[in-house]
Structures are given as C-alpha cells and as structure tokens.
Protein backbone atom coordinates (compact mmCIF):
# COMPACT_ATOMS: atom_id res chain seq x y z
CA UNK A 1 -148.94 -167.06 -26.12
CA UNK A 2 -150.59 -165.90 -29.26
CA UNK A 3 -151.08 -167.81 -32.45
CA UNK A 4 -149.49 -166.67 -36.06
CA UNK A 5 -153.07 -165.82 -37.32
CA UNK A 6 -154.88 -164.99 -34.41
CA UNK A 7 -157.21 -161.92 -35.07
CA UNK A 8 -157.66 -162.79 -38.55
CA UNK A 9 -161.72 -163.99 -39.67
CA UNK A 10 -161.99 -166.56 -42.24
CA UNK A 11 -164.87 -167.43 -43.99
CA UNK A 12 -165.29 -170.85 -44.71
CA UNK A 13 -167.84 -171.40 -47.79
CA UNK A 14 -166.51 -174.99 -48.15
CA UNK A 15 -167.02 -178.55 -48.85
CA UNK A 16 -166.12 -182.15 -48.96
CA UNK A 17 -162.02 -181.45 -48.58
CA UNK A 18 -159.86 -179.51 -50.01
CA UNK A 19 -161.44 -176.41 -49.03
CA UNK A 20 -162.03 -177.38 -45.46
CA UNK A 21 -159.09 -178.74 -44.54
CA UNK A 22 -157.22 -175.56 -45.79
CA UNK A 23 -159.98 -173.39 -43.61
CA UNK A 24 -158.84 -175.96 -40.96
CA UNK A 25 -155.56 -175.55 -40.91
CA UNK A 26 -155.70 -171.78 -40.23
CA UNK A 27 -157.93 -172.83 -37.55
CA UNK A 28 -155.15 -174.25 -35.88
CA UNK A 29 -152.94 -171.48 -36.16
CA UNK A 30 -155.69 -168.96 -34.33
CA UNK A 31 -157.66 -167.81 -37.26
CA UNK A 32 -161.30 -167.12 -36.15
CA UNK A 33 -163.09 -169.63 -39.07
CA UNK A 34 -166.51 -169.52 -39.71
CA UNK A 35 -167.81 -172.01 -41.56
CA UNK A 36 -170.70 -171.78 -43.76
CA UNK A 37 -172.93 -173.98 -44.89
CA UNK A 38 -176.35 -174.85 -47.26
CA UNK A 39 -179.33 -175.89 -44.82
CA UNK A 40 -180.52 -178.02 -47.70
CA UNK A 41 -177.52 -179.39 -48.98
CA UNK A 42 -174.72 -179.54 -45.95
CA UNK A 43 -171.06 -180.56 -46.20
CA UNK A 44 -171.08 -184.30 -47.72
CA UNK A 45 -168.19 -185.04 -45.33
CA UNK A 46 -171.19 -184.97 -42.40
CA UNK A 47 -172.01 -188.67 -43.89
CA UNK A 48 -168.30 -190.13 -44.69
CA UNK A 49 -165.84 -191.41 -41.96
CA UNK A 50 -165.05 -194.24 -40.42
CA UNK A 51 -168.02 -194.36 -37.71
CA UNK A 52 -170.76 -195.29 -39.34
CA UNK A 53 -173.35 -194.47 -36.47
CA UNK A 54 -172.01 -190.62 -36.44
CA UNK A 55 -172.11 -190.68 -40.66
CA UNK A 56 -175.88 -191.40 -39.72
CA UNK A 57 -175.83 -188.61 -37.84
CA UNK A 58 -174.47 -186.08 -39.87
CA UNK A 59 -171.26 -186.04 -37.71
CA UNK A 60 -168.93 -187.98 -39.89
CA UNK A 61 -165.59 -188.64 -38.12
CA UNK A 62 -164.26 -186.41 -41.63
CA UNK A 63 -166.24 -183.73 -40.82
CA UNK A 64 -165.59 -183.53 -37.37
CA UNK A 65 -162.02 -183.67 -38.03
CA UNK A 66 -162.02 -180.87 -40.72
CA UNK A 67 -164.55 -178.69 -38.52
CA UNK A 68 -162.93 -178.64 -35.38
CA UNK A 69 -161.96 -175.20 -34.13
CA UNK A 70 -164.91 -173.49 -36.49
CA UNK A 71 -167.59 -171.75 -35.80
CA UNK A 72 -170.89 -172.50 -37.84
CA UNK A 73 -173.97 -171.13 -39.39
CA UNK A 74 -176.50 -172.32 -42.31
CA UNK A 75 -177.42 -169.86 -44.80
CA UNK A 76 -178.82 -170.49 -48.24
CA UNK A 77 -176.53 -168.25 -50.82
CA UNK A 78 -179.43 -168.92 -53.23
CA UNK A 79 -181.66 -166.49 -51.17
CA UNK A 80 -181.45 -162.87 -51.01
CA UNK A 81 -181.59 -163.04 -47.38
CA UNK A 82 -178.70 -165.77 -47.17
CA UNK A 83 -176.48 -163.47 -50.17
CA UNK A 84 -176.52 -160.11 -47.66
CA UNK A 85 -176.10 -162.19 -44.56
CA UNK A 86 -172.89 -163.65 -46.04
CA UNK A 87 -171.77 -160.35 -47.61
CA UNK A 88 -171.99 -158.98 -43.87
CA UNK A 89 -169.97 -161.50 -42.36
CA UNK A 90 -167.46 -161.40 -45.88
CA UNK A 91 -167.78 -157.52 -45.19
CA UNK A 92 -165.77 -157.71 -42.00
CA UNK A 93 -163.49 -160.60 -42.80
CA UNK A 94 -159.84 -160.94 -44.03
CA UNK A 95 -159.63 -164.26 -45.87
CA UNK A 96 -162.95 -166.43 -48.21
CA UNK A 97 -162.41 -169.36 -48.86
CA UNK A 98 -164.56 -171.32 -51.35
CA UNK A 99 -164.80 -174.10 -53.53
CA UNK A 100 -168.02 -174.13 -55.47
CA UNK A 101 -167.87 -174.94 -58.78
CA UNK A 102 -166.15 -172.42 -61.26
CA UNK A 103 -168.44 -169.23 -61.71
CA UNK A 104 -170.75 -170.67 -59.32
CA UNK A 105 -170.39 -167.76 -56.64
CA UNK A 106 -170.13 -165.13 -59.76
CA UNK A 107 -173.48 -166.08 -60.59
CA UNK A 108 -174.75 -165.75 -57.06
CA UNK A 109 -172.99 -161.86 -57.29
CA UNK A 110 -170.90 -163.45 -54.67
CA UNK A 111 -167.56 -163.57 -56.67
CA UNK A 112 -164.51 -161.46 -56.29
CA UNK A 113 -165.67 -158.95 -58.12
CA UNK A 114 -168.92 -158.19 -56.36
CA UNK A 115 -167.22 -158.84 -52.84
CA UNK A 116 -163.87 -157.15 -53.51
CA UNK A 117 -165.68 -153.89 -53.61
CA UNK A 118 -167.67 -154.29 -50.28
CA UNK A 119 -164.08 -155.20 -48.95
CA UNK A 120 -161.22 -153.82 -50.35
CA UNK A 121 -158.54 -156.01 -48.49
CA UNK A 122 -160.40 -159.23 -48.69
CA UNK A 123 -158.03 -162.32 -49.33
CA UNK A 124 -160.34 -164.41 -52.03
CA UNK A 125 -159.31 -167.77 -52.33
CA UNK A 126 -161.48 -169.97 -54.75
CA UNK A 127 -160.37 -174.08 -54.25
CA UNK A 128 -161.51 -176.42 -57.72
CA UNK A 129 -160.90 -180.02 -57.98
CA UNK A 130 -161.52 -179.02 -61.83
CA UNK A 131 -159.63 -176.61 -62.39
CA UNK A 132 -160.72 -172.63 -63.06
CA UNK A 133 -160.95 -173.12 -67.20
C-alpha cells in the first residue's frame, strides 16, 4: 500500500517545534524527510522531554518524537562547504522547510530566491514564531 506523499524529499532545516513537527507529519504520510541540522548548535528539543537521562543525552523524548521517520545529517549553513552541500540535497528535493529567523537563510544566499532558481519546482516553506515583518 503506498502512502499519500511517498516519493516526495523534504528537507527539514528545522528546530525546536513548529517546524519539525510539520516535517514530521509528512513523515508519516511517506515523505522521504531529511533533517538537517547545525553540528555546533543542534535541535534544542535534543535536551527537553520528559526523560531526563535521554535530555542528557541529546535524545530528548521531544526530539525523538518529532524525528522519528527522518533521516539526518549535520552541516554548518555558515560554511561554504555546508551552503553547496545543502543546495545539492535542496537541488533534488520537492518541499524546504525552515524556520530560522526572518532573513536568516537570505543572508546565508539560502532563501527562496537563491534556491528557487537551482530548483524551479521547489515547495519553500519558511515557519516563524515571530512572524515574517
């Protein structure tokens, strides 16, 4: 039996969540989610949950919930090296989903703009607890 979004790649630049329990949810329903996060600054829901031996861990009962059915890698979008890595994975995805800070990815030349060009059909979504101003 297939799943409604089977064959479709997301990319999950996430954190905290909003943003990953969106990228979680298509997980459910099939979609092929990669989540990605900073080696020096991982997702702050590693250290929250219930479990407080796992929170020590950096495998927060949150975290685990929200990055079940993922894949995952570490890249640092602050490095040239990380930027092109991610723009090869965005380059051959169908959905991004983010949640940075607003312009926070534009200044990394990772915002819709810059990507949007590398892949035309690329679904952008951009999550703020702040709002977009």
């Amino acid at each position: 039996m297939t799943q409604p979004f089977e064959g479709i790649r997301i990319i999950d630049a996430t954190h905290v969540l909003a943003g990953p329990f969106a990228a979680y949810q298509l997980a459910l329903l099939g979609a092929d989610v990669i989540k990605v996060e900073d080696p020096n600054d991982p997702d702050q829901s590693r250290m929250s949950g219930t479990d407080r031996e796992l929170s020590r861990k950096g495998m927060g009962t949150y975290y685990l919930t929200q990055g079940s059915n993922k894949r995952s890698i570490t890249l640092n979008l602050k490095s040239k090296e990380g930027q092109e890595i991610f723009k090869k994975l965005v380059a051959d995805a169908d959905v991004l989903v983010e949640n940075y800070r607003p312009g926070a990815f534009d200044a990394l030349g990772l915002g819709y703009d810059a990507l949007s060009k590398l892949n035309p059909k690329l679904i952008y979504c951009s999550i703020s607890a702040f709002g977009h101003g």
